[in-house]
C-alpha atoms as a PDB file:
ATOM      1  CA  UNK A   1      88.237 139.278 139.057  1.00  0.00           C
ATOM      2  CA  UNK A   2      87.232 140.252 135.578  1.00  0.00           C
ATOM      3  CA  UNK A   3      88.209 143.810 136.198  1.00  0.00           C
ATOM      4  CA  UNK A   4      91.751 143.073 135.647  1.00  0.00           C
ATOM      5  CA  UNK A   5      93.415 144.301 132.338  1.00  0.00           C
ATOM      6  CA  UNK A   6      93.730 141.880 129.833  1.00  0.00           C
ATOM      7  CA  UNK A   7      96.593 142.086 126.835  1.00  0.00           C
ATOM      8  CA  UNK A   8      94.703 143.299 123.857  1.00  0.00           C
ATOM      9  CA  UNK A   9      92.968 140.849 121.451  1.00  0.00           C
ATOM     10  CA  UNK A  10      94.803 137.758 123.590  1.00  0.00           C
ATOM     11  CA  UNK A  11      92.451 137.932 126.669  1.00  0.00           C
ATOM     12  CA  UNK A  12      95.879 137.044 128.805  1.00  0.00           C
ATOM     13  CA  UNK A  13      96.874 138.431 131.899  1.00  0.00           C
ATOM     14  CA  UNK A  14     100.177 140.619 132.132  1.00  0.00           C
ATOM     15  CA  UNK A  15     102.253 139.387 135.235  1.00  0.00           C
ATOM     16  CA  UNK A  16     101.695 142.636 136.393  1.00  0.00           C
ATOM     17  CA  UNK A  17      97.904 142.001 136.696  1.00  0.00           C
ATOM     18  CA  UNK A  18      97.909 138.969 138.735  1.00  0.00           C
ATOM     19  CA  UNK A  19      96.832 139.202 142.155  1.00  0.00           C
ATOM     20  CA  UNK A  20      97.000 136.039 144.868  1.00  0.00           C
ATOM     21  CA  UNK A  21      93.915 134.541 144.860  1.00  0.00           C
ATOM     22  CA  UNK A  22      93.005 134.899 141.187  1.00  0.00           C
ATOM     23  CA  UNK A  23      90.824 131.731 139.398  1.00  0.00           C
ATOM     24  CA  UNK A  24      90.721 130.642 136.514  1.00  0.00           C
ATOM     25  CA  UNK A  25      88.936 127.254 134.982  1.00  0.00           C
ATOM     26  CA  UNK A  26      88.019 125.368 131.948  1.00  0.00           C
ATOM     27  CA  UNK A  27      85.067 122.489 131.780  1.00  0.00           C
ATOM     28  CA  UNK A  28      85.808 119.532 129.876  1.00  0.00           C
ATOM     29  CA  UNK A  29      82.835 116.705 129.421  1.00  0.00           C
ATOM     30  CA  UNK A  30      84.625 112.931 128.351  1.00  0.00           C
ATOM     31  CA  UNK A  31      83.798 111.434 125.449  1.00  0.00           C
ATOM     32  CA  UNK A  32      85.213 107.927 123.976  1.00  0.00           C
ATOM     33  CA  UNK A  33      86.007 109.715 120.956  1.00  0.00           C
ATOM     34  CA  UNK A  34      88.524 112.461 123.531  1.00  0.00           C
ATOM     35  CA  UNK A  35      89.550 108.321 125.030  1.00  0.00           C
ATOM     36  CA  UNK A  36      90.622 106.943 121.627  1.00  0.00           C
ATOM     37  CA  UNK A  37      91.852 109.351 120.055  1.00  0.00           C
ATOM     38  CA  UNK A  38      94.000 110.544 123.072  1.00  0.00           C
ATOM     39  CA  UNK A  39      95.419 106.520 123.128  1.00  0.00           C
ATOM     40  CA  UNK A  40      96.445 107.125 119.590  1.00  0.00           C
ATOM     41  CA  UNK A  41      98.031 110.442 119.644  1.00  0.00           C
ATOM     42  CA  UNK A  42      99.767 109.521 123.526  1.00  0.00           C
ATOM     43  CA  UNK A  43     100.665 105.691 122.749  1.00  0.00           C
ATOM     44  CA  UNK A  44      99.128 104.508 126.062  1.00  0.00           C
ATOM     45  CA  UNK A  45      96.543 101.599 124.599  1.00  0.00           C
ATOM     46  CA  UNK A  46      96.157 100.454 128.236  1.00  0.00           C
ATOM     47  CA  UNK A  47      93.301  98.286 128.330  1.00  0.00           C
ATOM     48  CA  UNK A  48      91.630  99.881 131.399  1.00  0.00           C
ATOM     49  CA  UNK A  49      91.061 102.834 128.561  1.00  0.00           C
ATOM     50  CA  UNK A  50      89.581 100.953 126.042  1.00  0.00           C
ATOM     51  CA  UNK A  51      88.626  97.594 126.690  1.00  0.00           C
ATOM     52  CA  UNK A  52      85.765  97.666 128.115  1.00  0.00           C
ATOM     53  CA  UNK A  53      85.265  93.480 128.956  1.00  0.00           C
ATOM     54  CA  UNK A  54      89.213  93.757 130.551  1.00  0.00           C
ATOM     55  CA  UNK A  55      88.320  97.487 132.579  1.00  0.00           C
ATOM     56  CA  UNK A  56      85.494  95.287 134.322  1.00  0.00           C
ATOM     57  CA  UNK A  57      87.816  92.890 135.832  1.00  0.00           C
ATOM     58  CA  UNK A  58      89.882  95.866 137.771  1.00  0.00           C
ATOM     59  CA  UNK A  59      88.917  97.503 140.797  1.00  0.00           C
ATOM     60  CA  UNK A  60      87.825 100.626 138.736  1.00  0.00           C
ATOM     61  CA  UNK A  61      85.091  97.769 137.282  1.00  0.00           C
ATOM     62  CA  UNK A  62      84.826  99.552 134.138  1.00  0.00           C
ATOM     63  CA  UNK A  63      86.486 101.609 131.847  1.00  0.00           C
ATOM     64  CA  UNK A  64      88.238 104.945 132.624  1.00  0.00           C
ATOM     65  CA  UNK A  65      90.016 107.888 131.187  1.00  0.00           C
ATOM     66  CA  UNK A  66      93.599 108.453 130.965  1.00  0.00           C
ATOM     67  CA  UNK A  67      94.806 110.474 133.931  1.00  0.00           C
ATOM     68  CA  UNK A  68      97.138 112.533 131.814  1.00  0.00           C
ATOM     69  CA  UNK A  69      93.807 113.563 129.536  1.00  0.00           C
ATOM     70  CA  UNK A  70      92.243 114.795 132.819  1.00  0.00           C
ATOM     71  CA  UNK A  71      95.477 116.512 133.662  1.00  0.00           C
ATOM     72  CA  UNK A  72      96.110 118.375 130.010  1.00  0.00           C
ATOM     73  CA  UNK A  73      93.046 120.292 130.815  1.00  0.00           C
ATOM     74  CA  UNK A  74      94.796 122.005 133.256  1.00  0.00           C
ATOM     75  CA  UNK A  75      97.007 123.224 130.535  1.00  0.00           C
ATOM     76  CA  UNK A  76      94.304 124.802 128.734  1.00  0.00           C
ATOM     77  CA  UNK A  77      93.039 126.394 131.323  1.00  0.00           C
ATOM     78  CA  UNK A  78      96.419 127.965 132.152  1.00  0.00           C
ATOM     79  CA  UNK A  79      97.038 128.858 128.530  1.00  0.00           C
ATOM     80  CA  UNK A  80      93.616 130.336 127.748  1.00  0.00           C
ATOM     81  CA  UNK A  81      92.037 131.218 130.791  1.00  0.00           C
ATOM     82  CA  UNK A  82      94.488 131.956 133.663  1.00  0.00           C
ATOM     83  CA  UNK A  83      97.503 133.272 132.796  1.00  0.00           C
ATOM     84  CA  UNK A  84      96.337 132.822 129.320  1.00  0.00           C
ATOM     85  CA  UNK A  85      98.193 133.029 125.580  1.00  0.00           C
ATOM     86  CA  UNK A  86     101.485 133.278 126.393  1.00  0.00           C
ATOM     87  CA  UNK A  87     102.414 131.511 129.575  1.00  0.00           C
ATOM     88  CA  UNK A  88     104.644 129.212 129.254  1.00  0.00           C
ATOM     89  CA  UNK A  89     104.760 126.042 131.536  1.00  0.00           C
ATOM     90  CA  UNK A  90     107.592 125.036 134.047  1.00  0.00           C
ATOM     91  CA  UNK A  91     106.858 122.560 135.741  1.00  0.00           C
ATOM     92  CA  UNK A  92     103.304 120.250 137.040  1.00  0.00           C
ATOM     93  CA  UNK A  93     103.126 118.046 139.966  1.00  0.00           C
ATOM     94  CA  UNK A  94      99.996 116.327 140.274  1.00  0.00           C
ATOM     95  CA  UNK A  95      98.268 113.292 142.250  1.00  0.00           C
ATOM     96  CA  UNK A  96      95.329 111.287 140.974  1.00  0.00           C
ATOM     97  CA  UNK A  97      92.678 111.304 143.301  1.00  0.00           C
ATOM     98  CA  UNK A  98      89.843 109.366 141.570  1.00  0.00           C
ATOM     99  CA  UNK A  99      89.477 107.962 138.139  1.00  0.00           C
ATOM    100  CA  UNK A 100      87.091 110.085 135.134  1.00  0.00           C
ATOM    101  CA  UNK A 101      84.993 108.271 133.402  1.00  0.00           C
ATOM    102  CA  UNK A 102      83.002 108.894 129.838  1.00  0.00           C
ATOM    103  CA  UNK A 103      80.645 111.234 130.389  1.00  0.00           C
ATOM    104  CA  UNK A 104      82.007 113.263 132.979  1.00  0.00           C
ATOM    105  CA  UNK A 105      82.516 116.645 133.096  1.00  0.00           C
ATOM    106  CA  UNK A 106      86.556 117.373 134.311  1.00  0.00           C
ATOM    107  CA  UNK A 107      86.683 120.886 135.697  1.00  0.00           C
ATOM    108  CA  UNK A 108      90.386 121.748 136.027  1.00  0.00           C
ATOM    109  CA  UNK A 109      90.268 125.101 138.000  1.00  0.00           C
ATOM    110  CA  UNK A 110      93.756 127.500 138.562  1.00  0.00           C
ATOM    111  CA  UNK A 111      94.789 129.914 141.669  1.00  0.00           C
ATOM    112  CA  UNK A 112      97.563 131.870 141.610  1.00  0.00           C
ATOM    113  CA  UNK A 113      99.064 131.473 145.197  1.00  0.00           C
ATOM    114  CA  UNK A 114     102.470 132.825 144.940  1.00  0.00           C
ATOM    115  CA  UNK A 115     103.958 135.821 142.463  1.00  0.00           C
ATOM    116  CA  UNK A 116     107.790 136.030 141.820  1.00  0.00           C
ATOM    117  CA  UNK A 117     107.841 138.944 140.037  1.00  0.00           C
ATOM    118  CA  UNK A 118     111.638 139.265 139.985  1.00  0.00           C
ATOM    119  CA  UNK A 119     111.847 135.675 137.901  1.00  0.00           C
ATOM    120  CA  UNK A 120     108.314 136.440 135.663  1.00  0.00           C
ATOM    121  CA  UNK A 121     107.290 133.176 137.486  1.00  0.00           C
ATOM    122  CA  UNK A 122     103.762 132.658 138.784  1.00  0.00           C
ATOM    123  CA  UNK A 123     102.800 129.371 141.576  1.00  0.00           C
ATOM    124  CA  UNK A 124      99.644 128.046 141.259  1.00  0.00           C
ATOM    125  CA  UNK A 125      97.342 125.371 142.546  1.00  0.00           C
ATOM    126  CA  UNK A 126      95.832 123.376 140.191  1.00  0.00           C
ATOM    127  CA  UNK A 127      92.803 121.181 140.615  1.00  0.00           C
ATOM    128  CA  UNK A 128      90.502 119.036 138.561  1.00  0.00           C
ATOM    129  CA  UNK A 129      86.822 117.847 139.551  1.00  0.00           C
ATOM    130  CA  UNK A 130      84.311 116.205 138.755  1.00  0.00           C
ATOM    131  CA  UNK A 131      81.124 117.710 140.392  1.00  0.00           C
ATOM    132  CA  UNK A 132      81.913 117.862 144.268  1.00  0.00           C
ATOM    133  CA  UNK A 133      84.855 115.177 143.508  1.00  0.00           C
ATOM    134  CA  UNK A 134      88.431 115.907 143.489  1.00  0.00           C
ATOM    135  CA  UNK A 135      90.062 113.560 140.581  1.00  0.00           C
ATOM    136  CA  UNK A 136      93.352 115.398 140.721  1.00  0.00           C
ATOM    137  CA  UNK A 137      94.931 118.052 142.674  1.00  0.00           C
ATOM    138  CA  UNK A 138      98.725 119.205 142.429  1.00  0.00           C
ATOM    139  CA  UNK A 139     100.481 122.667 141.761  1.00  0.00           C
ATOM    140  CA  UNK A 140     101.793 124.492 138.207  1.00  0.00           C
ATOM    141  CA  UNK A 141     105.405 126.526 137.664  1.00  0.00           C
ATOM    142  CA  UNK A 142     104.575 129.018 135.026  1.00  0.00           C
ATOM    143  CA  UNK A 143     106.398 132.472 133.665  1.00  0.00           C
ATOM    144  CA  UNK A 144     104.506 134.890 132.408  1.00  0.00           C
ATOM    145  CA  UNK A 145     104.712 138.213 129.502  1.00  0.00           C
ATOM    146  CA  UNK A 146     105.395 141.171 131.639  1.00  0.00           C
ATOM    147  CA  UNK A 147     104.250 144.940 130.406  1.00  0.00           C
ATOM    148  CA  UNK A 148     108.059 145.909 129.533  1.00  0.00           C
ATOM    149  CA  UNK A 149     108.531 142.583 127.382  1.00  0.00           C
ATOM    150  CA  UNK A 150     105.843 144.177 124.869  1.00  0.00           C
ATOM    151  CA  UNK A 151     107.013 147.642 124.755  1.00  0.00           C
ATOM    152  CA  UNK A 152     104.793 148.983 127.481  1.00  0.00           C
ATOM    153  CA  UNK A 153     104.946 149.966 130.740  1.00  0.00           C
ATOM    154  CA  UNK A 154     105.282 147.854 133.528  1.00  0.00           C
END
């Protein structure tokens, strides 16, 4: 649905512009560096992260990403692809379906589902992959820049 109109020199979608059914997605591949530096920026120095002799001895029987690393590419995808620059996040629920390991490429893909025009607020389902592999699914809260908040009409 590139036809829509995009704000100028943002590449956002006006509230106005969103239709049901509209994607959105941003592709990720894992890296250790993405692993330790999100443990230091987060605080979460679980071993399953970064030990790689401790992540053997769990049932994941090796080292794997944090979820919430996974999960904050559904952010960016929401802030730069679907609404885009200017959304502004209410709320996330998501469940961890599998675990993301270095190396893999996390696609976090968002559909609008519902419109509440009368709040600026925008439902959407949110879901990360990994190839054919769902690693987390869940749903985003969002509001969204209307026409008549910039000056133009709605």
């Amino acid at each position: 649905m590139d036809t829509m109109t995009k704000r100028d020199g943002l590449e956002g979608y006006f509230l106005e512009d969103l239709e049901v059914g509209m994607e959105g997605s941003y592709a990720k591949t894992v890296t250790e560096t993405d692993i330790i530096l999100f443990a230091g920026v987060s605080g979460d120095c679980n071993p399953v992260h970064l030990n790689d002799e401790f992540a053997k001895t769990t049932m994941f029987e090796g080292r794997i990403a944090h979820g919430m690393l996974s999960a904050g590419f559904i952010s960016t995808a929401l802030g730069t692809r679907l609404p885009g620059p200017g959304t502004i996040y209410l709320s996330q629920n998501l469940q961890f379906r599998a675990p993301v390991r270095i190396g893999d490429t996390v696609t976090a893909t968002v559909k609008v589902r519902e419109i509440i025009a009368a709040k600026k607020r925008v439902v959407l389902d949110t879901v990360c992959t990994v190839g054919d592999r769902v690693v987390i699914s869940g749903e985003a809260i969002v509001m969204v820049p209307s026409r008549g908040q910039a000056g133009l009409p709605g």
